[in-house]
C-alpha atoms as a PDB file:
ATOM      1  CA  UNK A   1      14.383  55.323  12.306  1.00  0.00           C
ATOM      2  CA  UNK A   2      14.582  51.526  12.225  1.00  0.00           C
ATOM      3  CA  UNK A   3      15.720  49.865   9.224  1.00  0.00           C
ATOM      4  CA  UNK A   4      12.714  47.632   7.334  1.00  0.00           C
ATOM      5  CA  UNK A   5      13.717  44.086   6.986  1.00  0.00           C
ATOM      6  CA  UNK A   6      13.966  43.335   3.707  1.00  0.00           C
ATOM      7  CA  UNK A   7      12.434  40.012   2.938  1.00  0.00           C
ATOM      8  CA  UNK A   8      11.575  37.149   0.355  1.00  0.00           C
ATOM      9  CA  UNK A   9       8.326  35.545  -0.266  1.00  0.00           C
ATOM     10  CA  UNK A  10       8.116  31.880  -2.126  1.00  0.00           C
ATOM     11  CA  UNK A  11       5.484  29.778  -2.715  1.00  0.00           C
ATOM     12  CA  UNK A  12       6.577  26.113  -2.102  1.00  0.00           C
ATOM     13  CA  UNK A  13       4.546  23.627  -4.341  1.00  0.00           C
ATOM     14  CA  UNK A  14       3.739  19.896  -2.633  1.00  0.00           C
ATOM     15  CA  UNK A  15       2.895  16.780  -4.679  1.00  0.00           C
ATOM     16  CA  UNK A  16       2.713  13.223  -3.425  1.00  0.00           C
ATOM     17  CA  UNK A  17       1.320   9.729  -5.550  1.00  0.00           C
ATOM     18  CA  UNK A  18       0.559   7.149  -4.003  1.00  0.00           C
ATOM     19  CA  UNK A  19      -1.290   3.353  -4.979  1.00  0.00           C
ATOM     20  CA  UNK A  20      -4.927   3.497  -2.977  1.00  0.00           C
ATOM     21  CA  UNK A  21      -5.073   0.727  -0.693  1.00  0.00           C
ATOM     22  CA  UNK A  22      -9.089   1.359   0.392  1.00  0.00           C
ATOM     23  CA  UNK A  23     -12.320   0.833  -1.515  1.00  0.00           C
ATOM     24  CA  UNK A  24     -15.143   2.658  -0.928  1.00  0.00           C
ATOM     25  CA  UNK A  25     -18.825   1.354  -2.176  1.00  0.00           C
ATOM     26  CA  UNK A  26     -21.408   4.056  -2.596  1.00  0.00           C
ATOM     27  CA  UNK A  27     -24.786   2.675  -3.119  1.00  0.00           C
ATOM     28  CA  UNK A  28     -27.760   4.523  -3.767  1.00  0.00           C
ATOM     29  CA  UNK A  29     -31.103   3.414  -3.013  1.00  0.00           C
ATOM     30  CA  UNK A  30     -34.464   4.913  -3.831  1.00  0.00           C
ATOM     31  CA  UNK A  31     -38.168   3.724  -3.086  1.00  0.00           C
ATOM     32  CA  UNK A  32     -41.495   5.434  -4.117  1.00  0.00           C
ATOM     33  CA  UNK A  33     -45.062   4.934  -3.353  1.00  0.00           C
ATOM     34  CA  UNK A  34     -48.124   7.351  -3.268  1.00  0.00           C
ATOM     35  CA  UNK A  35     -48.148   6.891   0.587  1.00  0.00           C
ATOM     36  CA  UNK A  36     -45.422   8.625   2.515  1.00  0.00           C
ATOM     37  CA  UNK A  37     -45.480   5.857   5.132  1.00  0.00           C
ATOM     38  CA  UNK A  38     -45.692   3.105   2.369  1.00  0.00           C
ATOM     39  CA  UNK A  39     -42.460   4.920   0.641  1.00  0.00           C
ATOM     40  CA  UNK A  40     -40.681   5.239   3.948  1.00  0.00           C
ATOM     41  CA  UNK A  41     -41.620   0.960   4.793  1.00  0.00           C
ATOM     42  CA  UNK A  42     -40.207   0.291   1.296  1.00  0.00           C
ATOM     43  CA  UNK A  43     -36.713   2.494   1.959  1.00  0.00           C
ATOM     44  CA  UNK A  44     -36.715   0.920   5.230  1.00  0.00           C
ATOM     45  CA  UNK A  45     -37.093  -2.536   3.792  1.00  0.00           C
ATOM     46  CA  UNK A  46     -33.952  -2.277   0.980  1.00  0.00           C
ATOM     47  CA  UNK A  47     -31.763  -1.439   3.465  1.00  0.00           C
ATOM     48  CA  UNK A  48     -32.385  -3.890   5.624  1.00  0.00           C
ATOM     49  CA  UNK A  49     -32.369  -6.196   2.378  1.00  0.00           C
ATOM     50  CA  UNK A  50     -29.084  -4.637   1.710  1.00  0.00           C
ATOM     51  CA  UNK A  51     -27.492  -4.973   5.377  1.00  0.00           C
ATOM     52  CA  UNK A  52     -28.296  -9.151   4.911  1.00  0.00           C
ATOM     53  CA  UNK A  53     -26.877  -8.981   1.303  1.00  0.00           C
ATOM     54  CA  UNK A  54     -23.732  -7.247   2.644  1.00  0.00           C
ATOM     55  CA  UNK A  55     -23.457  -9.862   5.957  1.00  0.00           C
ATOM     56  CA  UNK A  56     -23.773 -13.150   3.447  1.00  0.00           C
ATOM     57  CA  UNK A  57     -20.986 -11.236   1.510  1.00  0.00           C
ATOM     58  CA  UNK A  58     -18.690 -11.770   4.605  1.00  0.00           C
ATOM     59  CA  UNK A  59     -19.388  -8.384   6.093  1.00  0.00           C
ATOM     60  CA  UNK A  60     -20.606  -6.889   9.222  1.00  0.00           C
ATOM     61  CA  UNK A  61     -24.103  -5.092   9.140  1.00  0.00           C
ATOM     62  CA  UNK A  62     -22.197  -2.250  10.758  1.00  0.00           C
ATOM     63  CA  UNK A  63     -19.756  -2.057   7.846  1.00  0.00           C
ATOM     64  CA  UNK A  64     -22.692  -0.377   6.267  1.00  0.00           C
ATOM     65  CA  UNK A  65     -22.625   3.508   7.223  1.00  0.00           C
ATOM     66  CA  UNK A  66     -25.589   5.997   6.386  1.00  0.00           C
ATOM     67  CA  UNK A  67     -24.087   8.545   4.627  1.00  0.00           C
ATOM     68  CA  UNK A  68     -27.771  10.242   3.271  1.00  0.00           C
ATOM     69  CA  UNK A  69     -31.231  10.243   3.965  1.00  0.00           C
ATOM     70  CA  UNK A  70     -34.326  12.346   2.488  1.00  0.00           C
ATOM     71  CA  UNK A  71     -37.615  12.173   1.643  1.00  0.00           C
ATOM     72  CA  UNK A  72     -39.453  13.993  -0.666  1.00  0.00           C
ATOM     73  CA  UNK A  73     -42.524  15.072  -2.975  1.00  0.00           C
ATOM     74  CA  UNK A  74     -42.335  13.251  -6.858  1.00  0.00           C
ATOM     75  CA  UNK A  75     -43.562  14.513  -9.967  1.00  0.00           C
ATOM     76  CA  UNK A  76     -43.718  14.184 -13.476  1.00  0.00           C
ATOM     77  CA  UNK A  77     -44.728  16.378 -15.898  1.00  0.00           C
ATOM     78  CA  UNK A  78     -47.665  15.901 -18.427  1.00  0.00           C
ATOM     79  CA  UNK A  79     -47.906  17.565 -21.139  1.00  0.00           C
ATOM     80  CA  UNK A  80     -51.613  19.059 -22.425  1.00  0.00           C
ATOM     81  CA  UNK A  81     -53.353  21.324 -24.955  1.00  0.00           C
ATOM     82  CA  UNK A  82     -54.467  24.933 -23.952  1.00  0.00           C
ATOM     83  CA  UNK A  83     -55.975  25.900 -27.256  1.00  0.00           C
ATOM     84  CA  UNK A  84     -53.631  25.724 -30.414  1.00  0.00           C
ATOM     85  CA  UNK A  85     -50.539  25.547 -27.732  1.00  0.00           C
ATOM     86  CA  UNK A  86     -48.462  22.495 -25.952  1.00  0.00           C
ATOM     87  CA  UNK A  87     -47.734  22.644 -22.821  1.00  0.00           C
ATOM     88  CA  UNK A  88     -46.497  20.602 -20.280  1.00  0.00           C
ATOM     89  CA  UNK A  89     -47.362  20.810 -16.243  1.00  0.00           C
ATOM     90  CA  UNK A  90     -46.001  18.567 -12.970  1.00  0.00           C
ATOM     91  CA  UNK A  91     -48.062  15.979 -11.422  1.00  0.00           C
ATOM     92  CA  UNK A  92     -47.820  14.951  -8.189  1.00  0.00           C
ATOM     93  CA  UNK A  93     -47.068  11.156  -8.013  1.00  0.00           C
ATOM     94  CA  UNK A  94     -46.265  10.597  -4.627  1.00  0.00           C
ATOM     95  CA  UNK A  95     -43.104  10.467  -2.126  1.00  0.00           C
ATOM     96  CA  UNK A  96     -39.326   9.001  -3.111  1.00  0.00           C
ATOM     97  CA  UNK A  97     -36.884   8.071  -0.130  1.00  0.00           C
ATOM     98  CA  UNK A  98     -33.193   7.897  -1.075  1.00  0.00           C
ATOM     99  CA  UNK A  99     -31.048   6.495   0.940  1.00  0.00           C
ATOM    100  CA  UNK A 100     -26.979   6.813   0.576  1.00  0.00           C
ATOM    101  CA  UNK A 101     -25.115   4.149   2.284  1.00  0.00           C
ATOM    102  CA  UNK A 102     -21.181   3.475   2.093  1.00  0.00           C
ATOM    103  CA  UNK A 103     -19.441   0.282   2.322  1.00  0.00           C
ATOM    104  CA  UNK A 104     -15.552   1.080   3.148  1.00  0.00           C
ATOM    105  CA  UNK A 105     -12.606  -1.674   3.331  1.00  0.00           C
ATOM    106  CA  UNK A 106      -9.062  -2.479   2.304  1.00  0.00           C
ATOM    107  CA  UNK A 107      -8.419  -2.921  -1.050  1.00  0.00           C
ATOM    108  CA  UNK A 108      -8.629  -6.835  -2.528  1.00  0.00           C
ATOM    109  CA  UNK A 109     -10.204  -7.504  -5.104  1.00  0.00           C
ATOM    110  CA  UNK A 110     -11.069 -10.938  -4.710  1.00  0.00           C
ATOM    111  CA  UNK A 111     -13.456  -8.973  -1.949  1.00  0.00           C
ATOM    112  CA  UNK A 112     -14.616  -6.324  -3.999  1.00  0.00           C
ATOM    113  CA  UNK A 113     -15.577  -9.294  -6.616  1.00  0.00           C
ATOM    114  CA  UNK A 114     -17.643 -10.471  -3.925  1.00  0.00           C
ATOM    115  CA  UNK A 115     -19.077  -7.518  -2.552  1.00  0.00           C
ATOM    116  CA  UNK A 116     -20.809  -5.886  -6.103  1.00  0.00           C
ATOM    117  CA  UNK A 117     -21.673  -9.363  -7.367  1.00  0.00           C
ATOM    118  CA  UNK A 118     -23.512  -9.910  -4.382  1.00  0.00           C
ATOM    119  CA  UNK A 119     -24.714  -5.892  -3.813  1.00  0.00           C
ATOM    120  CA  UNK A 120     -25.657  -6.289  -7.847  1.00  0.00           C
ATOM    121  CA  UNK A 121     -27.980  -9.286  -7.159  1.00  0.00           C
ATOM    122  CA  UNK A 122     -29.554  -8.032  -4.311  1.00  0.00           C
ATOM    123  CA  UNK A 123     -33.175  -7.421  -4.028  1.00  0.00           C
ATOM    124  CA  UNK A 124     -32.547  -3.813  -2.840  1.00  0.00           C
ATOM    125  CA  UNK A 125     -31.133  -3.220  -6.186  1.00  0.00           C
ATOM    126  CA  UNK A 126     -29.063  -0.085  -5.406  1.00  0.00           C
ATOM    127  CA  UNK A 127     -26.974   2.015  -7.538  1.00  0.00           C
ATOM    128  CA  UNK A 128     -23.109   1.466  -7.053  1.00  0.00           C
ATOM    129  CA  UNK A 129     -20.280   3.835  -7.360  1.00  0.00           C
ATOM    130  CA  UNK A 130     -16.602   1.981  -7.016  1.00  0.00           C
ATOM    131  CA  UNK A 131     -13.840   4.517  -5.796  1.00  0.00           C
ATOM    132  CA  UNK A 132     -10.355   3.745  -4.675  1.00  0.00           C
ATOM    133  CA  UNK A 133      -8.690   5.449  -1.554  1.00  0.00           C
ATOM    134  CA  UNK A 134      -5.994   6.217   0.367  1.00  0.00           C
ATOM    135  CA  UNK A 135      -6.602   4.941   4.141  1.00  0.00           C
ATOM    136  CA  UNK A 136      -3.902   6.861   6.132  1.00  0.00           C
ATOM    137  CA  UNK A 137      -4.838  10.207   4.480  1.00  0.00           C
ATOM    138  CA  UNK A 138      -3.206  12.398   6.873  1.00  0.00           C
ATOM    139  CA  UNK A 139      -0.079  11.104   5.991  1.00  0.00           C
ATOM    140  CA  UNK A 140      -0.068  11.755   2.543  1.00  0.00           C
ATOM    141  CA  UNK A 141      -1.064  15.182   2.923  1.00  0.00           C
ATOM    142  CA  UNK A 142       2.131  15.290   5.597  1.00  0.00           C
ATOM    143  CA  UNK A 143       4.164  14.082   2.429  1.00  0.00           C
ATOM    144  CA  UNK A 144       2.482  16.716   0.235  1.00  0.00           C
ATOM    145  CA  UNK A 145       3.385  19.717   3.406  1.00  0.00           C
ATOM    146  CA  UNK A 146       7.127  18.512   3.372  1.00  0.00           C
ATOM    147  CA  UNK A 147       7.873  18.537   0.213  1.00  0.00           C
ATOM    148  CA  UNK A 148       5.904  21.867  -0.166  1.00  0.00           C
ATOM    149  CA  UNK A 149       8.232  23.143   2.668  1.00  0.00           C
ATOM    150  CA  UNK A 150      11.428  21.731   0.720  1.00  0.00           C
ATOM    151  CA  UNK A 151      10.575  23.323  -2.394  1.00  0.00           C
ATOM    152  CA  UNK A 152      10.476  26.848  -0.977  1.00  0.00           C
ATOM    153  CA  UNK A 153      13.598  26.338   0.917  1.00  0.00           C
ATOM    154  CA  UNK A 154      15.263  25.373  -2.096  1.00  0.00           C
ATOM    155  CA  UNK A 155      13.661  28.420  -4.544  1.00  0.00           C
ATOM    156  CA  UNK A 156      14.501  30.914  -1.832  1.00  0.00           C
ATOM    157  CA  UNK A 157      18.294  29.425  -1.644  1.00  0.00           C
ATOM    158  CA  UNK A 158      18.453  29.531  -5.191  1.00  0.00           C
ATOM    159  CA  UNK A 159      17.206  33.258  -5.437  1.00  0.00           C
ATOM    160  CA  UNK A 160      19.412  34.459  -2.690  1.00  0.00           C
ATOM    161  CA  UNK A 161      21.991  33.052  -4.000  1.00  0.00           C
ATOM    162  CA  UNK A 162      21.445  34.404  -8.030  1.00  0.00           C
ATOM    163  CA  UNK A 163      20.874  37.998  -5.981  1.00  0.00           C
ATOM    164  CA  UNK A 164      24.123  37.912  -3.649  1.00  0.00           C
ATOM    165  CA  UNK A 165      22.447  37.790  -0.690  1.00  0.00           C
ATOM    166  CA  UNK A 166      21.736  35.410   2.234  1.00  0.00           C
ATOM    167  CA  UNK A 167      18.605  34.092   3.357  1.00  0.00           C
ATOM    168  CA  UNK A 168      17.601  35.106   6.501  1.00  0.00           C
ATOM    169  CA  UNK A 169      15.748  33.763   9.560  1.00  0.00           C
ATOM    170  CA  UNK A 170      12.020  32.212   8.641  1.00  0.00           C
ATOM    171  CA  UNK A 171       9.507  34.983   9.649  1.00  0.00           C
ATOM    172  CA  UNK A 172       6.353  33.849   8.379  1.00  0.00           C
ATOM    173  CA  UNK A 173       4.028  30.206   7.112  1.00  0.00           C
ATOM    174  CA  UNK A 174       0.946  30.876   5.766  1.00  0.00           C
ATOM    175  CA  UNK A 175      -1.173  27.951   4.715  1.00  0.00           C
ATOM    176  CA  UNK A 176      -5.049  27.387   3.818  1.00  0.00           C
ATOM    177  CA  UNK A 177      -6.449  24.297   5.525  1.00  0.00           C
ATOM    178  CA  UNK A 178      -8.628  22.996   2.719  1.00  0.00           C
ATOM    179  CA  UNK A 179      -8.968  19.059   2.080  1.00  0.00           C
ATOM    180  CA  UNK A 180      -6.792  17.616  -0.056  1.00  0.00           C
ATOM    181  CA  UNK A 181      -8.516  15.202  -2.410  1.00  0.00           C
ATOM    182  CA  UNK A 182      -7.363  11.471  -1.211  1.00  0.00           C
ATOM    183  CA  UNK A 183     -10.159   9.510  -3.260  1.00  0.00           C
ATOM    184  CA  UNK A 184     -10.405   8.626  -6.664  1.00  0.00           C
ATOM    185  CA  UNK A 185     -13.836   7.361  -7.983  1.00  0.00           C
ATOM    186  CA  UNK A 186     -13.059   5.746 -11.487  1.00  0.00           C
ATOM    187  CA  UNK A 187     -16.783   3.690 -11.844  1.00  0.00           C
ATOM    188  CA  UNK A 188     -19.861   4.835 -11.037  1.00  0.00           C
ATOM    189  CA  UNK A 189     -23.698   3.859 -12.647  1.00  0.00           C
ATOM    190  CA  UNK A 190     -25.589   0.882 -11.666  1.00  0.00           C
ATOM    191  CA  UNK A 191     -24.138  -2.574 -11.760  1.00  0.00           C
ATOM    192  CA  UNK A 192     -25.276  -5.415 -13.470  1.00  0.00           C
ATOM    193  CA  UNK A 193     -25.073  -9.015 -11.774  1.00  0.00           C
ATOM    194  CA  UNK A 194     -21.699 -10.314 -12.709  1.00  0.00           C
ATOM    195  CA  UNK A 195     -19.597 -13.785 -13.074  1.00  0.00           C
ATOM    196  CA  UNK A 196     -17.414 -14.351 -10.137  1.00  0.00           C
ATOM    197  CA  UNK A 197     -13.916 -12.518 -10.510  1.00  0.00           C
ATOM    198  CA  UNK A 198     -14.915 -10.475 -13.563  1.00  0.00           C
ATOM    199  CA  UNK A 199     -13.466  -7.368 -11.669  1.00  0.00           C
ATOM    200  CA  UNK A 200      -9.263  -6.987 -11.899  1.00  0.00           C
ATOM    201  CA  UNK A 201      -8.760  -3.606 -10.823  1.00  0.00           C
ATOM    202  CA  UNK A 202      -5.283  -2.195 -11.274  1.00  0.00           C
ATOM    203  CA  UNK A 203      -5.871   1.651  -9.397  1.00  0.00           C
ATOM    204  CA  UNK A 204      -3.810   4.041 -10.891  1.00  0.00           C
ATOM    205  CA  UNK A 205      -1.607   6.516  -8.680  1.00  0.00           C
ATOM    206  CA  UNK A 206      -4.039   9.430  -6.635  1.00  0.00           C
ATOM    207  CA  UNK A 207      -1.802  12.328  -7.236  1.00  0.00           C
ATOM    208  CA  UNK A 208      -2.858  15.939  -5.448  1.00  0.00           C
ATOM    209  CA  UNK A 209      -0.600  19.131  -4.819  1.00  0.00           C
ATOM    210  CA  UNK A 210      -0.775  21.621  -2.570  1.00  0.00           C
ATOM    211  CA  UNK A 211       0.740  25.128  -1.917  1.00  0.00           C
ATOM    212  CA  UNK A 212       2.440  26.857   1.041  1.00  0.00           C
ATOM    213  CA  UNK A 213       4.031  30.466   1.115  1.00  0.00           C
ATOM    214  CA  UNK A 214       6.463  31.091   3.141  1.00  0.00           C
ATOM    215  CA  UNK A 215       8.730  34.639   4.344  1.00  0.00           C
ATOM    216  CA  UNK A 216      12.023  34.796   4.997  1.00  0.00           C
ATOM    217  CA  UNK A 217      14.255  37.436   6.363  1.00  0.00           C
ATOM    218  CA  UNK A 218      17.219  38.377   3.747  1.00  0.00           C
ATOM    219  CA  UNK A 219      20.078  39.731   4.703  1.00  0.00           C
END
């Protein structure tokens, strides 16, 4: 009968911080009419408005990216008496088109000044959410993986050590693909037209952490 291996599992525990260097814009616009086509002219309209506000900033019209589009049915509700009792019912009002656009670049902030002063006068009037970024953010998960990988190394040597045994050959990695968060938003609402350089953003650290497991062979 062959011997079983004996073995040692650790879970290895990544972190990496790093200053964003990217800003990402998210602007929300939304246009209503009773008319479907007159609601979908409008929409079509503000961005357009948008793409010129955007190009005057020192943009290009294709630094503007579609990130959302949808139509759909509007209400409100009304509220009425059915005998001694209030109660309240949805009217149809027409058709709203929103329309989520996304304006990425490196981080200044002499050019995000710029950018919402000029998005927050703007016609178009669109809703503005401000998050910093990291650009590269394969490689900071890499640093997150290594140092994952480093700190189960170290447990299991540390373990095998406390036990009086030695650690083995690696038999096993076993790691869930999900997304590691590489975006902070810290301001979102709608922005108000502003005095030049009123913006001095100082991003904090994005910090994330991630977990590996790993096997090893003792002996």
């Amino acid at each position: 009968m062959t011997e079983e291996k004996r073995t040692i599992h650790i879970r290895g525990t990544g972190h990496a911080a790093q200053i964003p260097d990217q800003v990402v814009l998210s602007l929300s616009l939304t246009a209503q009419n009773s008319e479907y086509s007159a609601a979908m002219k409008i929409g079509s309209q503000q961005v357009e408005v948008l793409r010129d506000t955007i190009v005057e900033a020192g943009f290009k019209a294709e630094d503007l990216k579609t990130i959302n589009f949808d139509v759909r049915s509007a209400y409100e509700d009304e509220e009425y008496r059915d005998g001694n009792f209030k109660r309240s019912r949805q009217i149809f009002i027409g058709f709203e088109c929103h329309h989520d656009l996304r304006l990425t670049f490196d981080f200044d902030n002499d050019k995000l000044n710029a950018a919402v002063d000029a998005i927050a006068a703007s016609l178009s009037q669109p809703k503005i959410s401000i998050a910093f970024a990291i650009k590269d953010a394969d490689d900071f998960n890499d640093k997150i993986l290594k140092t994952a990988a480093r700190d189960a190394k170290r447990k299991a040597r540390i373990l095998c050590a406390a036990s009086g045994v030695k650690l083995g050959k690696l038999l096993e990695i076993n790691y869930s693909w999900d997304e590691v968060a590489a975006r902070e938003t810290i301001v979102c609402g709608a922005c108000a037209p502003a005095d030049k350089n009123s913006f001095n953003f100082q991003p904090e650290e994005i910090k994330a952490i991630d977990t590996v497991d790993f096997l090893w062979e003792i002996e």
